[in-house]
C-alpha atoms as a PDB file:
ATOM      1  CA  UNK A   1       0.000   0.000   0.000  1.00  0.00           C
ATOM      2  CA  UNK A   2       1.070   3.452  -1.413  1.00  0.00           C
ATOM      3  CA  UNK A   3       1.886   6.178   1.434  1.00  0.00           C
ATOM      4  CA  UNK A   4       2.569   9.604   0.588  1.00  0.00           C
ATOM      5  CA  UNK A   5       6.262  10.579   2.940  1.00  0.00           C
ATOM      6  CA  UNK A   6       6.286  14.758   3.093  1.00  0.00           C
ATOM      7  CA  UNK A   7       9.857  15.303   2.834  1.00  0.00           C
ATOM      8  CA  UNK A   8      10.946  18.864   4.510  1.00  0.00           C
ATOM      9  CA  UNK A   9      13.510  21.265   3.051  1.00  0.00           C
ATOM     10  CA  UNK A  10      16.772  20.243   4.931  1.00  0.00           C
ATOM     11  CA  UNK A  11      16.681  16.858   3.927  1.00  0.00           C
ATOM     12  CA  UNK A  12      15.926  16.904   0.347  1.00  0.00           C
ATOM     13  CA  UNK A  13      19.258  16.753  -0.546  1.00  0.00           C
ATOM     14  CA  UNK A  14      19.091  12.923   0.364  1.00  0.00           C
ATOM     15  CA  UNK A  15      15.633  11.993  -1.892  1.00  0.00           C
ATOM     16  CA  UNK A  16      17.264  14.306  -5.089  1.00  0.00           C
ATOM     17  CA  UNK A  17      15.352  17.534  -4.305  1.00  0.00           C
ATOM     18  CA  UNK A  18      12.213  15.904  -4.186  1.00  0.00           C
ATOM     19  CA  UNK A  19       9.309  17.236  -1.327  1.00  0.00           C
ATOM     20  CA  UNK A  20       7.411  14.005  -1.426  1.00  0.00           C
ATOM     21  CA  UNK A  21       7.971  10.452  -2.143  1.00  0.00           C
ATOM     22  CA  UNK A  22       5.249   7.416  -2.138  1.00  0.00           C
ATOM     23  CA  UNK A  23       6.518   4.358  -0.113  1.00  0.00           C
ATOM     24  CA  UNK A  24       5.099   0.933   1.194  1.00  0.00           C
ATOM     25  CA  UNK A  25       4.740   0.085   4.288  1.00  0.00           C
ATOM     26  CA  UNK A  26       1.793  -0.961   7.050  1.00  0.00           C
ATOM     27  CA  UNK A  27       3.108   0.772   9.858  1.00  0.00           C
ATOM     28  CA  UNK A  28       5.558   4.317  10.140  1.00  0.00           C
ATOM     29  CA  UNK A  29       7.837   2.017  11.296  1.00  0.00           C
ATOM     30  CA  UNK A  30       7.677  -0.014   7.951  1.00  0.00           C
ATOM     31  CA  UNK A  31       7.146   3.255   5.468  1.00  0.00           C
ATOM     32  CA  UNK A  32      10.489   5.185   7.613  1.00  0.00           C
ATOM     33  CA  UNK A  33      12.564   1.648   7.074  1.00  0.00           C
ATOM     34  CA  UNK A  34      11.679   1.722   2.950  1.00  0.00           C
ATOM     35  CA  UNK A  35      12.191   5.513   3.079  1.00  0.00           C
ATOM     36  CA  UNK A  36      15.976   4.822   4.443  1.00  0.00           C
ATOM     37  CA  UNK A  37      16.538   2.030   2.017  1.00  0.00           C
ATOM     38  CA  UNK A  38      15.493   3.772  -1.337  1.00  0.00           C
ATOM     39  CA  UNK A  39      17.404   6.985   0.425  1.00  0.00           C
ATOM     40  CA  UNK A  40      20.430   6.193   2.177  1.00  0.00           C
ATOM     41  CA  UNK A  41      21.579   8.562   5.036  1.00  0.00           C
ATOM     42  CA  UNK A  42      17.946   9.499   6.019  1.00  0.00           C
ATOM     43  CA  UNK A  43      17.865   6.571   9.005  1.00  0.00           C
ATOM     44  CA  UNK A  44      20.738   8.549  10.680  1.00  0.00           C
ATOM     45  CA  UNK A  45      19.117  12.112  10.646  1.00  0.00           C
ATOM     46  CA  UNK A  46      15.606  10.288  11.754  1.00  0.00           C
ATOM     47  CA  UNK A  47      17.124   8.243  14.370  1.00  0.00           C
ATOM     48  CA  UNK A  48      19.404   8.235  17.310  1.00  0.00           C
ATOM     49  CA  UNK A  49      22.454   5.853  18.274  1.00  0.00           C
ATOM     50  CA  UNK A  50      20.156   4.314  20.519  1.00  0.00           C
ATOM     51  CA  UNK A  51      17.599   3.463  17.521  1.00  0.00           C
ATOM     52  CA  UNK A  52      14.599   5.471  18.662  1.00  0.00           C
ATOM     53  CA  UNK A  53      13.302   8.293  16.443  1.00  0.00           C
ATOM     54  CA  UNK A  54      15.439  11.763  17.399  1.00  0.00           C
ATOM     55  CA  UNK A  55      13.456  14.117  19.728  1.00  0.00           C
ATOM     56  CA  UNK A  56      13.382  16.730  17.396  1.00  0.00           C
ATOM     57  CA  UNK A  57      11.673  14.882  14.831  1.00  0.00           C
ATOM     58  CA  UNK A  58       8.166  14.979  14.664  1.00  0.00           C
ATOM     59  CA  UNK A  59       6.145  12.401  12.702  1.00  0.00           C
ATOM     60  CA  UNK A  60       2.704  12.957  11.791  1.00  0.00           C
ATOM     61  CA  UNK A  61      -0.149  10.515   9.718  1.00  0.00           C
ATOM     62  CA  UNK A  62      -2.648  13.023   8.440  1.00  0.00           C
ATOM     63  CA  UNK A  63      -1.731  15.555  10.757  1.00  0.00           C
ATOM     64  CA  UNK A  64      -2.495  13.240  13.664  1.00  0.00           C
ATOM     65  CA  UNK A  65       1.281  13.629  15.629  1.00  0.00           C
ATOM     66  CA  UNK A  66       2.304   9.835  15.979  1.00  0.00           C
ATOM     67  CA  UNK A  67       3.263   9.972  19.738  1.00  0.00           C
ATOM     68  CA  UNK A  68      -0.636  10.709  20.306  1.00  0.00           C
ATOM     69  CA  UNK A  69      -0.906   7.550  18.416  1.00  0.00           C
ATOM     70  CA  UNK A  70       0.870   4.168  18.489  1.00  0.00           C
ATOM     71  CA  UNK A  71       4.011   5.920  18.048  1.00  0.00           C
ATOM     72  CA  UNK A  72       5.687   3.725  15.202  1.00  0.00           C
ATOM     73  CA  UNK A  73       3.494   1.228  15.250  1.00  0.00           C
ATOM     74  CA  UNK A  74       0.608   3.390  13.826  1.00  0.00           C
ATOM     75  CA  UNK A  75      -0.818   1.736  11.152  1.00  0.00           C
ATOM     76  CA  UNK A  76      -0.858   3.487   7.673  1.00  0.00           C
ATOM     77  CA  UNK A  77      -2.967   3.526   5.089  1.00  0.00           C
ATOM     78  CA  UNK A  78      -3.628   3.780   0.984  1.00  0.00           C
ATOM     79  CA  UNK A  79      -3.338   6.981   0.084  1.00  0.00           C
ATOM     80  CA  UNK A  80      -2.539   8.172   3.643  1.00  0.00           C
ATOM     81  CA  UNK A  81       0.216  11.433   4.169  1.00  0.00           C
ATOM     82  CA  UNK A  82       3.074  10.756   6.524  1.00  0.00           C
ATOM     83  CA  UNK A  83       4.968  14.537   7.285  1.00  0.00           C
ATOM     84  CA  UNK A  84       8.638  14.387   8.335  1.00  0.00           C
ATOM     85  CA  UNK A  85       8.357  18.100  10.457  1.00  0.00           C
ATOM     86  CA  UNK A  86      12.053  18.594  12.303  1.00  0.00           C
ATOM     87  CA  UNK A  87      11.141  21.167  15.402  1.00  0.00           C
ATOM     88  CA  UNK A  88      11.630  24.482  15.446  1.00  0.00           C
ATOM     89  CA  UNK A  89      13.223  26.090  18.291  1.00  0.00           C
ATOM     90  CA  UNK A  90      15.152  29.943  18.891  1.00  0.00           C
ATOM     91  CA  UNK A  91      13.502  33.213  18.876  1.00  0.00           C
ATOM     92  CA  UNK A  92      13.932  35.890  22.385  1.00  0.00           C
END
């Protein structure tokens, strides 16, 4: 089943400029392992040493964030829209 993976600016440079991708997959978990595997380098700017997604990366499936979810385990869907969103922080 065909997800749509929002890709945001900074890491475009690993999917060849590209904003979006479609990927398989059942769960995030499934649809972020293909996403690493047709793009390598992504896995280490998702993920931490200790193999859990970085805290500063925010998932979301249809604008539903994924820790108010099942986390990784949240099933996907056809036609479903997965959005990489890195966190903003700064400002005074």
């Amino acid at each position: 089943m065909s997800v749509v993976v929002r890709i945001p600016t900074p890491l475009q440079e690993f999917t060849g400029q590209k904003d979006a991708v479609e990927l398989d997959g059942q769960t995030v978990k499934e649809v972020l392992v293909n996403l690493d595997s047709q793009y390598t380098g992504l896995r280490q700017r998702l993920y931490g040493e200790d193999g859990k997604l970085r805290r500063f990366v925010n998932i979301y499936v249809n604008q539903e964030d994924i820790r108010f979810l099942q986390g990784e385990d949240t099933e996907v869907s056809e036609g479903d829209e997965l959005s990489i969103v890195p966190a903003i922080a700064g400002g005074r």
